[in-house]
C-alpha atoms as a PDB file:
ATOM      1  CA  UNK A   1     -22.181  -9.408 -37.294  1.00  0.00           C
ATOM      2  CA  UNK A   2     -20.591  -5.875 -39.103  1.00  0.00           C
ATOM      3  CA  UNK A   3     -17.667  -6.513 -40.583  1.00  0.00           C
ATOM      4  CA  UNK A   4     -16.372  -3.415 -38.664  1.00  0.00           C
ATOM      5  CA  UNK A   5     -17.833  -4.182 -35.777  1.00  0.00           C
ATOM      6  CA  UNK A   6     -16.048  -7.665 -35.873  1.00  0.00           C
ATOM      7  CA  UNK A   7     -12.568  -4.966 -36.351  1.00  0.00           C
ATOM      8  CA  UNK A   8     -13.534  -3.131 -33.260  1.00  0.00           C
ATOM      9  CA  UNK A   9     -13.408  -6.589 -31.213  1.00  0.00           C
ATOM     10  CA  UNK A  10     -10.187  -7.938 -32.055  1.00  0.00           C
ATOM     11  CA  UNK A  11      -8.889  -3.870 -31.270  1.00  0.00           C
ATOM     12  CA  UNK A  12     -10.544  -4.407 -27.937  1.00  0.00           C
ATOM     13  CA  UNK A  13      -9.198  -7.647 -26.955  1.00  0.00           C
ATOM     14  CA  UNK A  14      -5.754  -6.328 -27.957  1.00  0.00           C
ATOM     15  CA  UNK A  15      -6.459  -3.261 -26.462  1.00  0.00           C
ATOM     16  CA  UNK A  16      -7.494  -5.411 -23.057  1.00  0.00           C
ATOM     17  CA  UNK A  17      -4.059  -7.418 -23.411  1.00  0.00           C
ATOM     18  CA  UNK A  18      -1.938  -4.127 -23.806  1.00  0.00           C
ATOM     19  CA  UNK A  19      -3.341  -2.879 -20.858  1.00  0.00           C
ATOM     20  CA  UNK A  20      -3.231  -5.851 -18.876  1.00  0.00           C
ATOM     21  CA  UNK A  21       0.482  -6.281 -19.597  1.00  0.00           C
ATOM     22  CA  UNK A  22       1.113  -2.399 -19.026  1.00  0.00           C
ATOM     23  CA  UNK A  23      -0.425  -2.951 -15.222  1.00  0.00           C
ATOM     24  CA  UNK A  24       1.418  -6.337 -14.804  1.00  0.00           C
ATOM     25  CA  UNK A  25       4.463  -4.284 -16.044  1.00  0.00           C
ATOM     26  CA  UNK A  26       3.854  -1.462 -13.321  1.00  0.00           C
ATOM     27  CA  UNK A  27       2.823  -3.905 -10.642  1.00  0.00           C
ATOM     28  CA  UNK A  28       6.410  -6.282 -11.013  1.00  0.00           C
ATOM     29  CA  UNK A  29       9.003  -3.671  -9.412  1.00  0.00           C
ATOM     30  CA  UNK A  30       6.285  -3.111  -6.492  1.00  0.00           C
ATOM     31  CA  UNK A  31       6.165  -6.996  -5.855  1.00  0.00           C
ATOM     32  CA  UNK A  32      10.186  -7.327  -6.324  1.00  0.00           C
ATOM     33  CA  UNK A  33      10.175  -4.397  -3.220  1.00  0.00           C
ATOM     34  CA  UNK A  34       7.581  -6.249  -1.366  1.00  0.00           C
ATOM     35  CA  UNK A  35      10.185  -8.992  -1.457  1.00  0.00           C
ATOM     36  CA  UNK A  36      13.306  -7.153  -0.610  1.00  0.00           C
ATOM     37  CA  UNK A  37      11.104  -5.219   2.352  1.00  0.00           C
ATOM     38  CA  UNK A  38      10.193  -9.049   3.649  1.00  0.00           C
ATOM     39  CA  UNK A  39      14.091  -9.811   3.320  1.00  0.00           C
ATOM     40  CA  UNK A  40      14.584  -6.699   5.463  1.00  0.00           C
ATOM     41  CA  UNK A  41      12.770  -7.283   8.312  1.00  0.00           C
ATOM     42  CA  UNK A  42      14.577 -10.785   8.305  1.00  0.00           C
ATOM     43  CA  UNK A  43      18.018  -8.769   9.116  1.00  0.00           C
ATOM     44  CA  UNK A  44      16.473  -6.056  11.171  1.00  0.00           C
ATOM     45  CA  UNK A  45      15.461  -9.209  13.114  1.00  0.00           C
ATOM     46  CA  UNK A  46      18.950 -10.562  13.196  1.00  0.00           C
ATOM     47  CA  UNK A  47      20.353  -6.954  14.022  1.00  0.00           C
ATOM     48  CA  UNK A  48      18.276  -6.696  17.221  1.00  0.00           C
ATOM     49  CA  UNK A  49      18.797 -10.286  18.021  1.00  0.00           C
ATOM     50  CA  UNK A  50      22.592  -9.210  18.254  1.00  0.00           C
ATOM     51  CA  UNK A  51      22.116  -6.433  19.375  1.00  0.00           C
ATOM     52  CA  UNK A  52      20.314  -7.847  22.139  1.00  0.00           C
ATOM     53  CA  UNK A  53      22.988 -10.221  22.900  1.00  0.00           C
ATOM     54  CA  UNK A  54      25.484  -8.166  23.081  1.00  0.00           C
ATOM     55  CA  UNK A  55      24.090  -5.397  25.604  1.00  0.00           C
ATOM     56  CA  UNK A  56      23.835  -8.900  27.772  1.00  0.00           C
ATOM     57  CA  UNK A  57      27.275  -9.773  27.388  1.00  0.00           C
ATOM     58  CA  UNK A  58      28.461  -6.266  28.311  1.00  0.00           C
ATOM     59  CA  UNK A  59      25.998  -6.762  31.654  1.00  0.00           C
ATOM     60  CA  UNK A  60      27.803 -10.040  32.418  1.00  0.00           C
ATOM     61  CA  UNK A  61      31.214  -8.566  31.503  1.00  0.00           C
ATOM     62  CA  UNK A  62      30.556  -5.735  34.341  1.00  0.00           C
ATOM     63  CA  UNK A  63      29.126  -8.164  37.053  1.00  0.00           C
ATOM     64  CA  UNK A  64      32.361 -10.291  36.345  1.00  0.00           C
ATOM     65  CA  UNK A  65      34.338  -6.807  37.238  1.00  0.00           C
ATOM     66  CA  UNK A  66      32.212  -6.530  40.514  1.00  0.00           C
ATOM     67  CA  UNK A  67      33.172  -9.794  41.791  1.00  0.00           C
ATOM     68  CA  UNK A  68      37.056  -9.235  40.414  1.00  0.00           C
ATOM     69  CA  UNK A  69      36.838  -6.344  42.537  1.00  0.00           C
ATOM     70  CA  UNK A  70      34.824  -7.532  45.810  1.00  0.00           C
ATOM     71  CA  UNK A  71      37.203 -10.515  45.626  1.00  0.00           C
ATOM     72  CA  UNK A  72      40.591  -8.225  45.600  1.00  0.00           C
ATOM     73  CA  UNK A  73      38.899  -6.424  48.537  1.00  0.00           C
ATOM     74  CA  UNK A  74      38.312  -9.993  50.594  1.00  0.00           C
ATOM     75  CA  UNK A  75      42.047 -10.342  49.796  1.00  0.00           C
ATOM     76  CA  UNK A  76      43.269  -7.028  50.920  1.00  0.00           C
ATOM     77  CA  UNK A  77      41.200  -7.479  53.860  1.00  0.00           C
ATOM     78  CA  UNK A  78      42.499 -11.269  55.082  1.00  0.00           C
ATOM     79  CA  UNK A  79      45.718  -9.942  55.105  1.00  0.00           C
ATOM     80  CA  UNK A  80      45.197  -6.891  56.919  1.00  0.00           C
ATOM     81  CA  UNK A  81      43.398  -9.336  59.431  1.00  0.00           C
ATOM     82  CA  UNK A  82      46.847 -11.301  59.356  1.00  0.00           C
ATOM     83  CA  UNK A  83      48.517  -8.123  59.881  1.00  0.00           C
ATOM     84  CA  UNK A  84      46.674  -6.886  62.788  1.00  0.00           C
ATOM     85  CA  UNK A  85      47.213  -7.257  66.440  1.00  0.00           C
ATOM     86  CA  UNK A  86      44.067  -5.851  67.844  1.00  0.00           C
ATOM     87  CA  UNK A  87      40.974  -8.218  68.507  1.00  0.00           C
ATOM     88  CA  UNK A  88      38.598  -5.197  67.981  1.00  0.00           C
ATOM     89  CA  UNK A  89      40.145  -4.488  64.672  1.00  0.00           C
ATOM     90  CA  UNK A  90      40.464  -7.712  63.643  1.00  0.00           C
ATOM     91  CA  UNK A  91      36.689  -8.763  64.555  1.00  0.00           C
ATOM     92  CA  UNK A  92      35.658  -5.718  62.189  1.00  0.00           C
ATOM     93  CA  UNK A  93      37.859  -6.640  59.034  1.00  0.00           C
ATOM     94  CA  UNK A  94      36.345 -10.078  59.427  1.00  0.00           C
ATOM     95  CA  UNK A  95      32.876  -8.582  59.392  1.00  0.00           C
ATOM     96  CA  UNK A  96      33.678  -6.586  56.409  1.00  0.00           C
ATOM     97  CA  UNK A  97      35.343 -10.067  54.387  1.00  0.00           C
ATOM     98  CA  UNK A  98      31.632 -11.388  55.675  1.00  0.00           C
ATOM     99  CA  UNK A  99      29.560  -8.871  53.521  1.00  0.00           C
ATOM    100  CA  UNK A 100      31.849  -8.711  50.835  1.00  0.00           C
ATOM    101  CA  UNK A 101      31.482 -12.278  50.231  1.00  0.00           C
ATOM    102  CA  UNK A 102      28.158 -12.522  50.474  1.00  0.00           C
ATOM    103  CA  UNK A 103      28.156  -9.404  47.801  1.00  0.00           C
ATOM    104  CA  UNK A 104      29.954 -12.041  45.527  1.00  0.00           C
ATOM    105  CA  UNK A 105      27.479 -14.853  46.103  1.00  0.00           C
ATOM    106  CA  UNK A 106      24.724 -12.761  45.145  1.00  0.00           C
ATOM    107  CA  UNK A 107      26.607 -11.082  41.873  1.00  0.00           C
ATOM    108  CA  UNK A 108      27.138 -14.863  41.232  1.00  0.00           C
ATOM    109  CA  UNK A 109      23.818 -16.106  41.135  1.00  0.00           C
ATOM    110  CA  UNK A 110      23.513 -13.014  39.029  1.00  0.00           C
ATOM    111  CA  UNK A 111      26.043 -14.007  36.452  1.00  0.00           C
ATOM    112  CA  UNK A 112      24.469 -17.116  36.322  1.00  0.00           C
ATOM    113  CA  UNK A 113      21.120 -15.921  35.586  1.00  0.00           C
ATOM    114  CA  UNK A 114      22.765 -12.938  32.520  1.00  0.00           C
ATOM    115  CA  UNK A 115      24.575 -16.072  31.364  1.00  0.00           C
ATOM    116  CA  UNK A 116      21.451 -18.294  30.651  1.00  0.00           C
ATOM    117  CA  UNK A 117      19.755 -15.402  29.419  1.00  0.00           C
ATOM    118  CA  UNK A 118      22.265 -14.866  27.002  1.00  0.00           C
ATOM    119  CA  UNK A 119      22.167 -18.575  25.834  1.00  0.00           C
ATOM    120  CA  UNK A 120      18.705 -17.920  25.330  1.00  0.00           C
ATOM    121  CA  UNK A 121      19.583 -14.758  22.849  1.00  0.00           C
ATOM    122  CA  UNK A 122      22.605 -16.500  21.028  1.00  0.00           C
ATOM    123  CA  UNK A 123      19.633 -19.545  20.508  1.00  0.00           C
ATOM    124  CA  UNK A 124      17.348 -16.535  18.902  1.00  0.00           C
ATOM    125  CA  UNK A 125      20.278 -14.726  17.083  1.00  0.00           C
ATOM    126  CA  UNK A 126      21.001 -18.549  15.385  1.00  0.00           C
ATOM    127  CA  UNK A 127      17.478 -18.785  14.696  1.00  0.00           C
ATOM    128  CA  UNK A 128      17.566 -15.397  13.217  1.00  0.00           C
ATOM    129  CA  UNK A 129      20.169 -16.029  11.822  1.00  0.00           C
ATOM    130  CA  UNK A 130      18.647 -19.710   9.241  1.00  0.00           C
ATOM    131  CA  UNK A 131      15.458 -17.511   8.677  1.00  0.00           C
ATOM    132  CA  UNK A 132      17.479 -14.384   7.381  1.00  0.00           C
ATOM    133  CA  UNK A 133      19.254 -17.172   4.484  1.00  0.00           C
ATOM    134  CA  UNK A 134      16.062 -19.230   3.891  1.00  0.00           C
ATOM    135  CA  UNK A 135      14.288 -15.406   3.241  1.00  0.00           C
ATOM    136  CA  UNK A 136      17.513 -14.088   1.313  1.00  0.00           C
ATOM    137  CA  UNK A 137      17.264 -17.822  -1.567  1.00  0.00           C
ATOM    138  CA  UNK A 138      13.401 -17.260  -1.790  1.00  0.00           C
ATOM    139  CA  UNK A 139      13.931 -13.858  -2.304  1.00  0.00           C
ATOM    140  CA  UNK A 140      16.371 -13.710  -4.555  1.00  0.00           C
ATOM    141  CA  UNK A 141      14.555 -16.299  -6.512  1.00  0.00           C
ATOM    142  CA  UNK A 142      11.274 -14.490  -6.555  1.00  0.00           C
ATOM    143  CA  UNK A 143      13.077 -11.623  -7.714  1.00  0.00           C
ATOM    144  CA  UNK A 144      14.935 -13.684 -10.259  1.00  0.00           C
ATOM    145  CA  UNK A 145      11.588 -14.671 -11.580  1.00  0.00           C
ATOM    146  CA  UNK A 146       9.664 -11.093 -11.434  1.00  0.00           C
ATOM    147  CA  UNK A 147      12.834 -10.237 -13.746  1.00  0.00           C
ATOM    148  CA  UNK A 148      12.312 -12.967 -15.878  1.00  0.00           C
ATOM    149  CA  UNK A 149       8.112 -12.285 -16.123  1.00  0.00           C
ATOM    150  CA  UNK A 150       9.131  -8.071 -16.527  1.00  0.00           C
ATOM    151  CA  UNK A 151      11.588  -9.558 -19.752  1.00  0.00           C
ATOM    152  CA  UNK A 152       8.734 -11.670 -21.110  1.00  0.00           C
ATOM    153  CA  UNK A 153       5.695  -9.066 -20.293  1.00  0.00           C
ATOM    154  CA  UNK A 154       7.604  -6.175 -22.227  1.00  0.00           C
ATOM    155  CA  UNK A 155       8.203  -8.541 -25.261  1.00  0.00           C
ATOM    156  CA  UNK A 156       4.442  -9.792 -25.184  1.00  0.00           C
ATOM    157  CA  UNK A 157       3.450  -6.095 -25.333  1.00  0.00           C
ATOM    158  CA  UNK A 158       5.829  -4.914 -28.303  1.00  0.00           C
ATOM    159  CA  UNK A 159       4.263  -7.876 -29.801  1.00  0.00           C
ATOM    160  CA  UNK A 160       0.093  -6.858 -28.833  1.00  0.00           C
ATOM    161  CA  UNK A 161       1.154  -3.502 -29.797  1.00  0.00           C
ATOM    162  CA  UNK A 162       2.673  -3.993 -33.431  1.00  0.00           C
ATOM    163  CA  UNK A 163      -0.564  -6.486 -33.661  1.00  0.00           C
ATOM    164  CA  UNK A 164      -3.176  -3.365 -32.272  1.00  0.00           C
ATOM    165  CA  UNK A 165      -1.324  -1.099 -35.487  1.00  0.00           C
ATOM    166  CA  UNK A 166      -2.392  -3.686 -37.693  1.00  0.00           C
ATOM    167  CA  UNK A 167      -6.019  -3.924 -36.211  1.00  0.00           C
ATOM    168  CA  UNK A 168      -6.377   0.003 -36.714  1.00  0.00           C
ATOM    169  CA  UNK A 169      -5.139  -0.274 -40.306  1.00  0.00           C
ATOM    170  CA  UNK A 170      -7.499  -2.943 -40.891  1.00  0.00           C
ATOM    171  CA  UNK A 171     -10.527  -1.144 -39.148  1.00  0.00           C
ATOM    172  CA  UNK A 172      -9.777   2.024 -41.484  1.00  0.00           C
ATOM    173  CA  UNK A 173     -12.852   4.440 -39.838  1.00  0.00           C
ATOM    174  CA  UNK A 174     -11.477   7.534 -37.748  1.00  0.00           C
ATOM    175  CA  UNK A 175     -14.954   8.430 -36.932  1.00  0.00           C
ATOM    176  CA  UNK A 176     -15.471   4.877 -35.701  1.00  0.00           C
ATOM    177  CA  UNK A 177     -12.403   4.523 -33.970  1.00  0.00           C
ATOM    178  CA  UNK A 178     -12.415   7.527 -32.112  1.00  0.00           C
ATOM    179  CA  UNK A 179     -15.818   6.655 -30.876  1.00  0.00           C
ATOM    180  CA  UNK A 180     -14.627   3.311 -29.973  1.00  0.00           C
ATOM    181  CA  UNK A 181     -11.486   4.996 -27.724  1.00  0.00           C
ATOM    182  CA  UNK A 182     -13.761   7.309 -25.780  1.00  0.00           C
ATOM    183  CA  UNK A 183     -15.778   4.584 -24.642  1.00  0.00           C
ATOM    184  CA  UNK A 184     -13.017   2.142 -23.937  1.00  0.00           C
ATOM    185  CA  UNK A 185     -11.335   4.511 -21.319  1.00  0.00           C
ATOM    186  CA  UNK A 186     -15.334   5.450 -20.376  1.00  0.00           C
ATOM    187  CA  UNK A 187     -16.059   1.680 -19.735  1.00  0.00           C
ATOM    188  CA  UNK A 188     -12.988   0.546 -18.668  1.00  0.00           C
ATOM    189  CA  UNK A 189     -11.786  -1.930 -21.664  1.00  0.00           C
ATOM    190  CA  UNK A 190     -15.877  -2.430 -22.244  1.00  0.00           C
ATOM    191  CA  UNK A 191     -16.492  -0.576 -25.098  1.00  0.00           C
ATOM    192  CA  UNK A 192     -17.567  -3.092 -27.238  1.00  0.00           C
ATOM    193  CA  UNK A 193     -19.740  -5.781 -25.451  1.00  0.00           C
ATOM    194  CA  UNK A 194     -22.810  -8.679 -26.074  1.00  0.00           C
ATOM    195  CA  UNK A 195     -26.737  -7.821 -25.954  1.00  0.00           C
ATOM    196  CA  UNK A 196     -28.209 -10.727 -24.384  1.00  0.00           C
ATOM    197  CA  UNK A 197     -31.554 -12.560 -25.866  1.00  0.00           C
ATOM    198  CA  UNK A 198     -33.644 -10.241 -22.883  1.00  0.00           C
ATOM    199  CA  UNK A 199     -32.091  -7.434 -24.301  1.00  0.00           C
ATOM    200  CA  UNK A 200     -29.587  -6.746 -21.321  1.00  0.00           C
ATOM    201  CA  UNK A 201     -26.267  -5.111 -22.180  1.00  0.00           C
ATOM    202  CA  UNK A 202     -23.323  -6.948 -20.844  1.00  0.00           C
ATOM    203  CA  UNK A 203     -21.580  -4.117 -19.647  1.00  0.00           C
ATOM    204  CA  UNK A 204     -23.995  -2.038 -17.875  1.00  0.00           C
ATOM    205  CA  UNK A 205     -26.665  -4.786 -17.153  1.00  0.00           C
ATOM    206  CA  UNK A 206     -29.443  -2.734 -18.087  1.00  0.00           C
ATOM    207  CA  UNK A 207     -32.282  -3.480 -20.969  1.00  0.00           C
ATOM    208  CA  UNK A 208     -31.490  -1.941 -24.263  1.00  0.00           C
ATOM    209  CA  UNK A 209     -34.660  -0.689 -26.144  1.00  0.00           C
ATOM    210  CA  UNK A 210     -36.642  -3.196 -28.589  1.00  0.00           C
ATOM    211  CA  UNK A 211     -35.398  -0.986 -31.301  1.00  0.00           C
ATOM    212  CA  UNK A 212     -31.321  -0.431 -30.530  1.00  0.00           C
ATOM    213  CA  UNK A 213     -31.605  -4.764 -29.799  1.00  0.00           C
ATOM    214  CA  UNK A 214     -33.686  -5.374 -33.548  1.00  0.00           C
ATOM    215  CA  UNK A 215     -30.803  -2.667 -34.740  1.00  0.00           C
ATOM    216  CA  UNK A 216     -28.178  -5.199 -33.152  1.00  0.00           C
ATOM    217  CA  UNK A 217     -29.219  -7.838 -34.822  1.00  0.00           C
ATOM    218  CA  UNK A 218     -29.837  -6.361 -37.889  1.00  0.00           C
ATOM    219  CA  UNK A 219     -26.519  -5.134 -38.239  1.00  0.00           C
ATOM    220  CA  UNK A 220     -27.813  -2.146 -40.563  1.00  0.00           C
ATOM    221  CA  UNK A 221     -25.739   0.286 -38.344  1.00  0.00           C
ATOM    222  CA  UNK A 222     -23.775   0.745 -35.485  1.00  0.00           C
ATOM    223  CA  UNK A 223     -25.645  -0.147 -31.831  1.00  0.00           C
ATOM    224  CA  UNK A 224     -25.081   1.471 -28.738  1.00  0.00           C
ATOM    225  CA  UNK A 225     -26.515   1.152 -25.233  1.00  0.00           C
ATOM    226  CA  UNK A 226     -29.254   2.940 -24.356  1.00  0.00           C
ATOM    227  CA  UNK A 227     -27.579   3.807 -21.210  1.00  0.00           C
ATOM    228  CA  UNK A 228     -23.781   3.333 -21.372  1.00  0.00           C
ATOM    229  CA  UNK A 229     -23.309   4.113 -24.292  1.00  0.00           C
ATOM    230  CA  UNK A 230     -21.085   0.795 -25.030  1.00  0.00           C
ATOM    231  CA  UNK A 231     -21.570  -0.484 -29.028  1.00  0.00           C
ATOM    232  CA  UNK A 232     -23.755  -3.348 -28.553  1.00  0.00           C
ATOM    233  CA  UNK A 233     -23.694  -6.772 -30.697  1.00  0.00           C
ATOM    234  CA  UNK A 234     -25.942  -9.934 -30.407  1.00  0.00           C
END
């Protein structure tokens, strides 16, 4: 293989680790929001769960004020039966303690009914309540660690990138190198890539000519695909 060519393949496989850390790099504060949007659902969750609750608790609050105030009205009414002298009268205040007492049985049975609802919501807003903290210590530890990775990913790439200066200096060929950089962003990262023994480039998967494979292999000069383009080594 061409000494240069041999160059151009450690560039590339730094080249291929910068810009695998530079992605990694980009996609770490999009995974650390992914987290934090998970841990936000978790207390919207909680939020309606209270929410929920306490619209129920304000229902049962004003049914309880209902039957306060049907209640002070059967009152009001037994002693103006007490008070009265007339049969007719007295026969209609009855009548109206009747219905206001059976007003109170029903706004009963509907207390009780808010009032297991609501045990039901306080059971969801407690349930809420252990997922929100079991989200909140794996997300603060997968952010923890995305920090961690970011600190270790931007120290890797300082170090690819001092080591891609040195494998530019060594490779010493502008022409060569510039050729190499238009088909590494052309081929994504594939600039440089094997010729099988059927003569199929790696990159592209198409057959190279007899001629560019026997130049290959010959290393007399630089090979390129007959149809990417990519440099082309046995």
């Amino acid at each position: 293989m061409r000494e240069d060519v041999k160059q151009l393949l450690a560039l590339q496989k730094t080249d291929q680790r910068i810009q695998a850390l530079e992605a990694e790099l980009v996609r770490i504060p999009k995974l650390q929001e992914a987290a934090k949007e998970r841990l936000a659902n978790d207390i919207a969750a909680l939020a309606t769960a209270k929410s929920n609750n306490q619209a129920k608790e304000v229902e049962i609050k004003n049914v309880e004020l209902d039957i306060g105030t049907r209640k002070n009205s059967i009152d009001r009414l037994k002693i103006q039966q007490f008070e009265t002298k007339k049969n007719e009268e007295y026969t209609k205040l009855g009548q109206e303690v009747i219905r206001y007492e059976a007003q109170v049985d029903d706004l009963e049975t509907r207390e009780l009914e808010l009032m297991e609802v609501a045990d039901g919501l306080r059971a969801k807003i407690a349930e809420a309540d252990a997922s929100l903290a079991k989200t909140q210590g794996f997300v603060d530890e997968e952010i923890a660690e995305l920090a961690t990775r970011a600190t270790e990913r931007k120290a890797e790439l300082a170090e690819a990138k001092a080591t891609r200066e040195a494998n530019v200096t060594d490779l010493n060929d502008e022409d060569l190198l510039d050729s190499y950089l238009r088909l590494f962003n052309k081929r994504e990262g594939q600039a440089i890539v094997k010729v099988t023994t059927e003569r199929s480039c790696t990159s592209c998967h198409v057959q190279v000519t007899p001629a560019t494979y026997a130049l290959a292999q010959s290393g007399s000069a630089i090979a390129n695909c007959d149809n990417c383009g990519a440099i082309v080594f046995p």
